[in-house]
PDB file of N, CA and C in Angstrom:
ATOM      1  N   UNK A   1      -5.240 -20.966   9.871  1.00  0.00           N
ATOM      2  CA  UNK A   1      -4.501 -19.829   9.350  1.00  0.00           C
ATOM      3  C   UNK A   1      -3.411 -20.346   8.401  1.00  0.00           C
ATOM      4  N   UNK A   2      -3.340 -19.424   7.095  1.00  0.00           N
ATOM      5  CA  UNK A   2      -2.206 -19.913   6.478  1.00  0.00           C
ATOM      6  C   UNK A   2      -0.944 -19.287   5.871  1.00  0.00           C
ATOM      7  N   UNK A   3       0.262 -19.743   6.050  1.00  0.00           N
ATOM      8  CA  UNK A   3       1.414 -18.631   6.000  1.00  0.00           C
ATOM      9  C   UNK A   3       1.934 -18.226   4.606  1.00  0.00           C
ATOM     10  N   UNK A   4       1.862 -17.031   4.362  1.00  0.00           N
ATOM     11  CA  UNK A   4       1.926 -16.542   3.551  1.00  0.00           C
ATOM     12  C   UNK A   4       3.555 -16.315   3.271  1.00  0.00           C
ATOM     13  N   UNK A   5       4.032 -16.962   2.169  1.00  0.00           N
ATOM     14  CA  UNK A   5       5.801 -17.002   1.930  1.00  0.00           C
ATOM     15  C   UNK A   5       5.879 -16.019   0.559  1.00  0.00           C
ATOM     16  N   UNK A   6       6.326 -15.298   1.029  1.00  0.00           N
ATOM     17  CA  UNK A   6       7.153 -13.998  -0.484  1.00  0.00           C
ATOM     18  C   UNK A   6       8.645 -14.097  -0.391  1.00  0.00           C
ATOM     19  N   UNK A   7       9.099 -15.044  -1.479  1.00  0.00           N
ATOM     20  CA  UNK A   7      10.546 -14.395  -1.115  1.00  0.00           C
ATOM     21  C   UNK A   7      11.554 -13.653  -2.009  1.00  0.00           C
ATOM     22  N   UNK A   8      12.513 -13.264  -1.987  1.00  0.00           N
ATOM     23  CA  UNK A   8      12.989 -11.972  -2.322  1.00  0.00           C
ATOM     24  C   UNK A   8      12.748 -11.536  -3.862  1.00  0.00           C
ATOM     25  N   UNK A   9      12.465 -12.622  -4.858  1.00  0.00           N
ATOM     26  CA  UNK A   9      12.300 -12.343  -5.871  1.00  0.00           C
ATOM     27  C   UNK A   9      11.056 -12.092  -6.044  1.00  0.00           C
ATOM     28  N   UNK A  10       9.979 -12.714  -5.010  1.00  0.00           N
ATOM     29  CA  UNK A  10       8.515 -12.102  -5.935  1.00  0.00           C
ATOM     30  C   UNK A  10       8.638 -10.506  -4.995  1.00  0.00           C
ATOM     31  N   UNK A  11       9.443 -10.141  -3.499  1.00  0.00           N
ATOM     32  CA  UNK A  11       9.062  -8.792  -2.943  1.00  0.00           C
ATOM     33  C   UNK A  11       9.460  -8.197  -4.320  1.00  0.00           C
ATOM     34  N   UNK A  12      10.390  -8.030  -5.082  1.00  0.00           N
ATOM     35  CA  UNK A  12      11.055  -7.562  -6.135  1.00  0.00           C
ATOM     36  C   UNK A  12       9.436  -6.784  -7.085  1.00  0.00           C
ATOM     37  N   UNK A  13       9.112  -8.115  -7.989  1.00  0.00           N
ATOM     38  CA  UNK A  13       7.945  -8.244  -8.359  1.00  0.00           C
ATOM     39  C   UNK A  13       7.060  -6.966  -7.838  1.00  0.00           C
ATOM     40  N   UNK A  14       6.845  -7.389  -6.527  1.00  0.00           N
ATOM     41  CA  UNK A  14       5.552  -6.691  -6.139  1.00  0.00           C
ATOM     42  C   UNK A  14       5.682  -5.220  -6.170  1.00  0.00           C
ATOM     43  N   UNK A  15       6.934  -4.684  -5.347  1.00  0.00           N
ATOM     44  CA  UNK A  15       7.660  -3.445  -5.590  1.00  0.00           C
ATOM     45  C   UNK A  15       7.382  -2.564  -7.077  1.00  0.00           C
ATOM     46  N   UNK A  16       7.757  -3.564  -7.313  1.00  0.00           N
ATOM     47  CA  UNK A  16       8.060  -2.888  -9.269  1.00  0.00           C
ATOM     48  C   UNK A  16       6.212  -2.820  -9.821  1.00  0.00           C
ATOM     49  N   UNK A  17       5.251  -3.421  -9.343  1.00  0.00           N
ATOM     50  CA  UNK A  17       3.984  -3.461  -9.639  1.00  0.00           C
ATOM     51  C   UNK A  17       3.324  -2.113  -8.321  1.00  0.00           C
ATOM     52  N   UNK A  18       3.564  -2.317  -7.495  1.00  0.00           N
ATOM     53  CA  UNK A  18       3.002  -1.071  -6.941  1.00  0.00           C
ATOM     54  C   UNK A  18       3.481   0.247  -7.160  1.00  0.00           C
ATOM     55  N   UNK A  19       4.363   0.529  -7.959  1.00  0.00           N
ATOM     56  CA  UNK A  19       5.240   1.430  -8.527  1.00  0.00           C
ATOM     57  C   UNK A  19       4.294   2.064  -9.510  1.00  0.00           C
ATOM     58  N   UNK A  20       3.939   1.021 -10.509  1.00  0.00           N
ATOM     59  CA  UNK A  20       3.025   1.380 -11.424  1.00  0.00           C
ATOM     60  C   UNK A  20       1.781   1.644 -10.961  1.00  0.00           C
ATOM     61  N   UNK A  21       1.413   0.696  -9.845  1.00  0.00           N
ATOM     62  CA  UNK A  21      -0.351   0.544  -9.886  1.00  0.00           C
ATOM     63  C   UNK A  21      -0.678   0.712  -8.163  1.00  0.00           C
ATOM     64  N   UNK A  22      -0.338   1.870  -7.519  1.00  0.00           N
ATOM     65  CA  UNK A  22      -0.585   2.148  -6.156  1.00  0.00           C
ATOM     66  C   UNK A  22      -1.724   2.394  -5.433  1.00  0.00           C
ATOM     67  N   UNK A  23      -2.489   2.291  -6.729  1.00  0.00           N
ATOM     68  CA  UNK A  23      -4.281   2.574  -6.344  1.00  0.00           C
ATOM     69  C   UNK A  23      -4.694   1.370  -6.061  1.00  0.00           C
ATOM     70  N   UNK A  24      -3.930  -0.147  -6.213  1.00  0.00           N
ATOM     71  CA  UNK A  24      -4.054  -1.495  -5.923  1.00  0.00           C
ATOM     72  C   UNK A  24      -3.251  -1.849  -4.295  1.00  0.00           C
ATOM     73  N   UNK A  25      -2.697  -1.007  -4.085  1.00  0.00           N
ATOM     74  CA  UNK A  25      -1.851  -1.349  -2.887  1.00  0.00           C
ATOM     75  C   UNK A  25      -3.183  -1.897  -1.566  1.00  0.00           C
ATOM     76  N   UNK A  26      -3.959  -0.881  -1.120  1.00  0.00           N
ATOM     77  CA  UNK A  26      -5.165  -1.087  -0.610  1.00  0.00           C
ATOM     78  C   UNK A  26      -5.984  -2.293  -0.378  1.00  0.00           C
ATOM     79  N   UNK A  27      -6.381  -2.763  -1.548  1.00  0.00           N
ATOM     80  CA  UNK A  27      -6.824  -4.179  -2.188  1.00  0.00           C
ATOM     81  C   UNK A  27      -5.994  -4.998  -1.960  1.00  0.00           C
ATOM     82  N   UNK A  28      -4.715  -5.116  -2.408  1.00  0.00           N
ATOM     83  CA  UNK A  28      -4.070  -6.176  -2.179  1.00  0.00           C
ATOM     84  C   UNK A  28      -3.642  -6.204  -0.935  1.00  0.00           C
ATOM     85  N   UNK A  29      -3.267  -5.626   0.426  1.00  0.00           N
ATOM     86  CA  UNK A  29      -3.574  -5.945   1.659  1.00  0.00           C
ATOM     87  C   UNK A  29      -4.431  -6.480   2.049  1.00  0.00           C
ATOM     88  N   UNK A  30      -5.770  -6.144   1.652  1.00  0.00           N
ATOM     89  CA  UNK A  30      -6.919  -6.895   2.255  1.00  0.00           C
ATOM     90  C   UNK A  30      -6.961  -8.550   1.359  1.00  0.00           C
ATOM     91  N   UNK A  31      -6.585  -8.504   0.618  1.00  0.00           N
ATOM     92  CA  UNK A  31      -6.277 -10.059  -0.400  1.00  0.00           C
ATOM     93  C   UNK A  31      -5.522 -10.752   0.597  1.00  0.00           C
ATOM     94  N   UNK A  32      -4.494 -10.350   0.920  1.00  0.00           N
ATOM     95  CA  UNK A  32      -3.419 -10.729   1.784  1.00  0.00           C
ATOM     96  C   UNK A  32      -4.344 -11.355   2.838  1.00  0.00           C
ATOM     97  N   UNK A  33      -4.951 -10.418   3.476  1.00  0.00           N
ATOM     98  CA  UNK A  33      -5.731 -10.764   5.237  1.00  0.00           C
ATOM     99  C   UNK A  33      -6.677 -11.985   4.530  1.00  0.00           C
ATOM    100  N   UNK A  34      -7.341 -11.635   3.844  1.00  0.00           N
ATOM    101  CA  UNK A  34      -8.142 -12.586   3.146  1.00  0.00           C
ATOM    102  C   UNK A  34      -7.786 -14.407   3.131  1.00  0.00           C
ATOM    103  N   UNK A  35      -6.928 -14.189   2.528  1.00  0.00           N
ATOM    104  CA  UNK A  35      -5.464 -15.342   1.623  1.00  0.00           C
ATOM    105  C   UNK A  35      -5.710 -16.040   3.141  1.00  0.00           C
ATOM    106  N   UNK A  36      -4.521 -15.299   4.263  1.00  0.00           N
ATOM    107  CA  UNK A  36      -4.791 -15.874   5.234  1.00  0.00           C
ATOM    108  C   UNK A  36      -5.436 -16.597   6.072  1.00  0.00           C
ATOM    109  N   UNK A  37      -6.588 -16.279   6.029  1.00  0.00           N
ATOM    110  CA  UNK A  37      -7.842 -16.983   6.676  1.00  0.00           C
ATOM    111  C   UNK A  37      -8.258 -17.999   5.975  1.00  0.00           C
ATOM    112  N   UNK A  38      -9.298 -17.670   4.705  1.00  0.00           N
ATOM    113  CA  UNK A  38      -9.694 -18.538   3.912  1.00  0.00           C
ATOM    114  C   UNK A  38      -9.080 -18.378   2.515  1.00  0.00           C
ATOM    115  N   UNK A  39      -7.889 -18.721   1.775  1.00  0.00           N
ATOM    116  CA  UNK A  39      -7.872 -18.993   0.518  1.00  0.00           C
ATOM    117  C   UNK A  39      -8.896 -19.274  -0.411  1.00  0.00           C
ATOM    118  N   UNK A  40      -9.598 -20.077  -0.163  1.00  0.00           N
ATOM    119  CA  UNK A  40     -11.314 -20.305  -0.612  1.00  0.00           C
ATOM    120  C   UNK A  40     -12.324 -19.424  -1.195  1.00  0.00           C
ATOM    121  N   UNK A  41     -11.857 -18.072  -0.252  1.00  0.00           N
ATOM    122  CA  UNK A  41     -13.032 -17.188  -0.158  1.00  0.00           C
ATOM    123  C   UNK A  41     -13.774 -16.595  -1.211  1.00  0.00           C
ATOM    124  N   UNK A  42     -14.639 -16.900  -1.837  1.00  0.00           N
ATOM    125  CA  UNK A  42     -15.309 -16.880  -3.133  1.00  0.00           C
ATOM    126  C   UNK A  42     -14.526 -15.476  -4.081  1.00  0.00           C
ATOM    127  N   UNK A  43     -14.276 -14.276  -2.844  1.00  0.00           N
ATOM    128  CA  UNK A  43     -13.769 -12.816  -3.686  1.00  0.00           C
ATOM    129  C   UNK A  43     -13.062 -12.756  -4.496  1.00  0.00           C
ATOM    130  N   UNK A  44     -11.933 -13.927  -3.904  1.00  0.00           N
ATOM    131  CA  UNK A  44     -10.715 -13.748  -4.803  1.00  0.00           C
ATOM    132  C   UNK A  44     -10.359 -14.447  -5.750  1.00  0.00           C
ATOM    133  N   UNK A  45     -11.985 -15.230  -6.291  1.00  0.00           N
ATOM    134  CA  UNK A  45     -11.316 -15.744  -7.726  1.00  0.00           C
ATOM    135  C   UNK A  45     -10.240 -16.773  -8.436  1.00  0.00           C
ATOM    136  N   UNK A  46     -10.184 -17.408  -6.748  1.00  0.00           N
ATOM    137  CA  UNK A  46      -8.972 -18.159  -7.328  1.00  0.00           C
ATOM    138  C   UNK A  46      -9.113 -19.617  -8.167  1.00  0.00           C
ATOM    139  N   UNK A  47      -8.653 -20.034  -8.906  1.00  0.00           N
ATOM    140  CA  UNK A  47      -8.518 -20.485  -9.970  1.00  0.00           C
ATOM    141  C   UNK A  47      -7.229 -21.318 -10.497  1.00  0.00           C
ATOM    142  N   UNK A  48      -7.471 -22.839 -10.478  1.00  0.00           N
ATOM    143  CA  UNK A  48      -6.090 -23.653 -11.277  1.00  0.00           C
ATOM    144  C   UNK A  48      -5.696 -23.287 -12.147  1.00  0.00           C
ATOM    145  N   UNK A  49      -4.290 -22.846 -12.745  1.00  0.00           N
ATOM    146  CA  UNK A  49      -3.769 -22.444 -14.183  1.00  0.00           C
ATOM    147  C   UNK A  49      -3.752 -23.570 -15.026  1.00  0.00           C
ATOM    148  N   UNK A  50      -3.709 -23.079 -16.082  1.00  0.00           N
ATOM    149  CA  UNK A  50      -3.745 -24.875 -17.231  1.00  0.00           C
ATOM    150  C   UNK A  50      -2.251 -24.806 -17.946  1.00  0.00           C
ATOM    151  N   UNK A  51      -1.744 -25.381 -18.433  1.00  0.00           N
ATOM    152  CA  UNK A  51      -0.427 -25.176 -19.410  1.00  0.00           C
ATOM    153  C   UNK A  51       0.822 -25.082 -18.572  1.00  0.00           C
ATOM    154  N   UNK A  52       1.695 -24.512 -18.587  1.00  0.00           N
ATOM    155  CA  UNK A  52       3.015 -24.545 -18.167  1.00  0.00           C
ATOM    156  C   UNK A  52       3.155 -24.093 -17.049  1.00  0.00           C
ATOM    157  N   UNK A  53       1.871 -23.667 -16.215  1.00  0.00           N
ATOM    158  CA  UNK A  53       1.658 -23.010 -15.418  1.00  0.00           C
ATOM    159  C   UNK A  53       0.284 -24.169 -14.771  1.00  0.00           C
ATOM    160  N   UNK A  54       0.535 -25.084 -15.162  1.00  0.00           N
ATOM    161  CA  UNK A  54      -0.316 -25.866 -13.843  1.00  0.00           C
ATOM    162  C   UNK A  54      -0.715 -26.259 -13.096  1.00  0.00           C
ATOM    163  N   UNK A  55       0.422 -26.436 -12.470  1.00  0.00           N
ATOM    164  CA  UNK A  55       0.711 -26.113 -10.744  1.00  0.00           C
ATOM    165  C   UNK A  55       0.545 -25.910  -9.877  1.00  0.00           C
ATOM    166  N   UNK A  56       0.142 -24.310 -10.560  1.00  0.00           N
ATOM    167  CA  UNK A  56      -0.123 -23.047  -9.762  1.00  0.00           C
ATOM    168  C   UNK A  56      -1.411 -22.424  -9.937  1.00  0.00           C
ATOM    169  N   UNK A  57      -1.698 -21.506  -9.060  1.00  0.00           N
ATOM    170  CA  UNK A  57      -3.239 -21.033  -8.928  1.00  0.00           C
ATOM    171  C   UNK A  57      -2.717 -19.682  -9.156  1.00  0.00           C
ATOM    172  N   UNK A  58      -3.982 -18.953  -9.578  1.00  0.00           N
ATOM    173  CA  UNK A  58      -4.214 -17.736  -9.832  1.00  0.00           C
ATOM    174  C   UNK A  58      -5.191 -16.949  -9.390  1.00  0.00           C
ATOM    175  N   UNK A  59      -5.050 -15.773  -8.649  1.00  0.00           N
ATOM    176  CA  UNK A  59      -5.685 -14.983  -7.169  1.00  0.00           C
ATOM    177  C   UNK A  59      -5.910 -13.624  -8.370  1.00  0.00           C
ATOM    178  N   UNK A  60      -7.291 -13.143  -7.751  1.00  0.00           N
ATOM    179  CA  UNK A  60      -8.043 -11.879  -8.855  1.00  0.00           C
ATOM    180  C   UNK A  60      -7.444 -10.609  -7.746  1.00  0.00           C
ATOM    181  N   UNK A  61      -7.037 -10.029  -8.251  1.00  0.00           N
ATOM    182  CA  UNK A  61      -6.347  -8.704  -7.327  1.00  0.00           C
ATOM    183  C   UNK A  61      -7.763  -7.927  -7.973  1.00  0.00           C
ATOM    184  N   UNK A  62      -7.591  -7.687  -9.048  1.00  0.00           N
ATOM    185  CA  UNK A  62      -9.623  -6.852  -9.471  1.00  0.00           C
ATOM    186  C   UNK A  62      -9.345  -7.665 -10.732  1.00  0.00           C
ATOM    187  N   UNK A  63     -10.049  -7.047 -11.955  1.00  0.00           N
ATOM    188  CA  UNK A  63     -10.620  -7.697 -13.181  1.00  0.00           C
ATOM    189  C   UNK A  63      -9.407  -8.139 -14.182  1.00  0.00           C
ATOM    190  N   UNK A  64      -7.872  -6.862 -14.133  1.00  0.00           N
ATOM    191  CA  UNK A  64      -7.139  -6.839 -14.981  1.00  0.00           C
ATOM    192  C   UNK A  64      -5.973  -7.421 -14.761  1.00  0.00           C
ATOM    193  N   UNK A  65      -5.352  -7.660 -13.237  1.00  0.00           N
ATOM    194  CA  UNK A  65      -4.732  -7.991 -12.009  1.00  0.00           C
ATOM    195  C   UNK A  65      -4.545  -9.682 -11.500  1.00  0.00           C
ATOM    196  N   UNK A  66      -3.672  -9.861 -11.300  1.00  0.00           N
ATOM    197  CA  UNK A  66      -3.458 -11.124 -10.831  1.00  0.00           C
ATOM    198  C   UNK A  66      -2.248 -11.234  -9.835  1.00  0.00           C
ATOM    199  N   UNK A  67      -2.236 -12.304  -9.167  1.00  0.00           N
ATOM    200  CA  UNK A  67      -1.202 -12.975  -8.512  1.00  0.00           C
ATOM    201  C   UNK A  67      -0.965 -14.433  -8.494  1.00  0.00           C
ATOM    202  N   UNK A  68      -0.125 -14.885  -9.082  1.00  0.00           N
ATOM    203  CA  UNK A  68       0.002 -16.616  -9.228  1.00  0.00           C
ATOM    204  C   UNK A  68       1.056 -17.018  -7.973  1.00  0.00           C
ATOM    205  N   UNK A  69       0.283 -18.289  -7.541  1.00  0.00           N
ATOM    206  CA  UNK A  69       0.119 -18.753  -5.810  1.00  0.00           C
ATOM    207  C   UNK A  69       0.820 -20.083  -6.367  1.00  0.00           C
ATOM    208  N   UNK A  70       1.469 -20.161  -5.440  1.00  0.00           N
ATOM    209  CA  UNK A  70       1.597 -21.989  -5.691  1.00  0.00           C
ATOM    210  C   UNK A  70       0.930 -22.814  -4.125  1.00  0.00           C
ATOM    211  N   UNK A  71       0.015 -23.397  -4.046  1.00  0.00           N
ATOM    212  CA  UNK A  71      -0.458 -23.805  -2.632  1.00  0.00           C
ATOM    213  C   UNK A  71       0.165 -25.096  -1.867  1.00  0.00           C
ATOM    214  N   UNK A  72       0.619 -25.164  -0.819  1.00  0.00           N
ATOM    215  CA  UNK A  72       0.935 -26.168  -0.233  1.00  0.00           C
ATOM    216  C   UNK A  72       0.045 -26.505   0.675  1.00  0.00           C
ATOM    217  N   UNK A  73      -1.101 -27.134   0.578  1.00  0.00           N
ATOM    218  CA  UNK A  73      -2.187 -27.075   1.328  1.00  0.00           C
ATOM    219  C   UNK A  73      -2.137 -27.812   2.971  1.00  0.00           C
ATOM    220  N   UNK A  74      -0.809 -28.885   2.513  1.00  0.00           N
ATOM    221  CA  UNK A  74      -0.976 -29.472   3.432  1.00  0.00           C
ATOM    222  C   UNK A  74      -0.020 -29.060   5.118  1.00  0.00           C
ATOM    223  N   UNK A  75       0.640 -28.270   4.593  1.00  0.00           N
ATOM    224  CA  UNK A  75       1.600 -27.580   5.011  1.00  0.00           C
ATOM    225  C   UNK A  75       1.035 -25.855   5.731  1.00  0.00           C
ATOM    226  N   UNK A  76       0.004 -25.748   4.980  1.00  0.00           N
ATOM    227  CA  UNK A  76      -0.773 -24.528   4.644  1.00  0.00           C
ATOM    228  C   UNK A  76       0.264 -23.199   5.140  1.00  0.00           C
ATOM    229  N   UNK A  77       0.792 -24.123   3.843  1.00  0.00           N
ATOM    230  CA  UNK A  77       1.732 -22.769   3.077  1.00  0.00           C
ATOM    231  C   UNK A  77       0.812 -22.119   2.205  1.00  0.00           C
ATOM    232  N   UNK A  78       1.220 -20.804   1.508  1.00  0.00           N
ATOM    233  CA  UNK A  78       0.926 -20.256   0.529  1.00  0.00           C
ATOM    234  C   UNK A  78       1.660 -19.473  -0.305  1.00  0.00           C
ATOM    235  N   UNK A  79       2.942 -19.983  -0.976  1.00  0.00           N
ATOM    236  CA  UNK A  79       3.749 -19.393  -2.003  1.00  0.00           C
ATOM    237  C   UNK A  79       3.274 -18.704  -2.436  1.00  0.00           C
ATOM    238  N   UNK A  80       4.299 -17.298  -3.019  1.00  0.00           N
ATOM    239  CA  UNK A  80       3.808 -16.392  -3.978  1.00  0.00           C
ATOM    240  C   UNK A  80       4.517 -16.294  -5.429  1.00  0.00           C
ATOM    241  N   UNK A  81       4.303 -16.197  -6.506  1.00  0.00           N
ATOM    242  CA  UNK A  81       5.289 -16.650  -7.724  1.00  0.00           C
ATOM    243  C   UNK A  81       5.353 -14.929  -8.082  1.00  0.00           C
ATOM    244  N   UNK A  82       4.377 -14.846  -8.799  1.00  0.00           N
ATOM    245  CA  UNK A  82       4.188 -13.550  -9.421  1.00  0.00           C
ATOM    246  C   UNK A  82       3.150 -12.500  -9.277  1.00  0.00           C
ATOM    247  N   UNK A  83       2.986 -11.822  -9.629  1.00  0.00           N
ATOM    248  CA  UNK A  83       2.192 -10.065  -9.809  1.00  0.00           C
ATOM    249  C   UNK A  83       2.324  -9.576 -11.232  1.00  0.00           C
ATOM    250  N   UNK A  84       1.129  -9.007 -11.596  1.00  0.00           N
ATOM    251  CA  UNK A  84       0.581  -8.955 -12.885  1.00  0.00           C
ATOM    252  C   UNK A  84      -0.518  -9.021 -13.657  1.00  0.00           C
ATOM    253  N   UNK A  85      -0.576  -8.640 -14.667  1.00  0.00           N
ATOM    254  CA  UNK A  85      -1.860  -8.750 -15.697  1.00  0.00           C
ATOM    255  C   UNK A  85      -1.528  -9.912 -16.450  1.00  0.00           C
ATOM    256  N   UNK A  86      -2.458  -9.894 -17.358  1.00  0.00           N
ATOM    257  CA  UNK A  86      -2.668 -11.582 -17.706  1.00  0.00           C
ATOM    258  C   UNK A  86      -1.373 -12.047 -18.492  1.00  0.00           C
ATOM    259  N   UNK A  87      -0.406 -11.002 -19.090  1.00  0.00           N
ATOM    260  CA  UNK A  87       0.852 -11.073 -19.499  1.00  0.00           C
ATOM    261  C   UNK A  87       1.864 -11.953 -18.405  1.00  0.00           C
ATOM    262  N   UNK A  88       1.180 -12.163 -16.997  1.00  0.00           N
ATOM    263  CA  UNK A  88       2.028 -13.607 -16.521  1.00  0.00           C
ATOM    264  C   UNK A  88       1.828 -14.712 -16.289  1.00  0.00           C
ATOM    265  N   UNK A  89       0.686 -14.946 -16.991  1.00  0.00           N
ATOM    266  CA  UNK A  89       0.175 -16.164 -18.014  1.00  0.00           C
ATOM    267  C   UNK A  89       1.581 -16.557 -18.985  1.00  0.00           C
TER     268      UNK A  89
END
């Protein structure tokens, strides 16, 4: 199992994105349960960022949607950075 860390600046984030996009709220709970178990799990698309953002991984909320992760695997942490469309690239 792996622990999922949000802290006050990405709850901020997420707030201000389900505001706009509440028909995602749904989905991204089950991402969440998902995340938890297997990070891996083929659904969610996740993916190394390249550029200034290398770091960090990037989780498919659906096609237009994202969430950038930073993983501590060994720790099996699972930071959360941001929420967004590809504009947080």
């Amino acid at each position: 199992m792996y622990e999922l860390i949000l802290d006050e600046n990405y709850i901020k984030k997420e707030r201000k994105f389900f505001k706009k996009h509440p028909e995602l709220l749904d989905r991204y709970k089950k991402l969440l349960h998902i995340l938890r178990v297997d990070p891996f799990y083929p659904s969610l698309r996740i993916h190394k960022l390249k550029g200034h953002l290398q770091e960090y991984h990037s989780i498919s909320i659906n096609i237009s949607y994202r969430v950038i992760v930073n993983f501590i695997i060994k720790e099996n942490k699972i930071i959360f950075i941001d929420i967004g469309g590809h504009e947080i690239y």
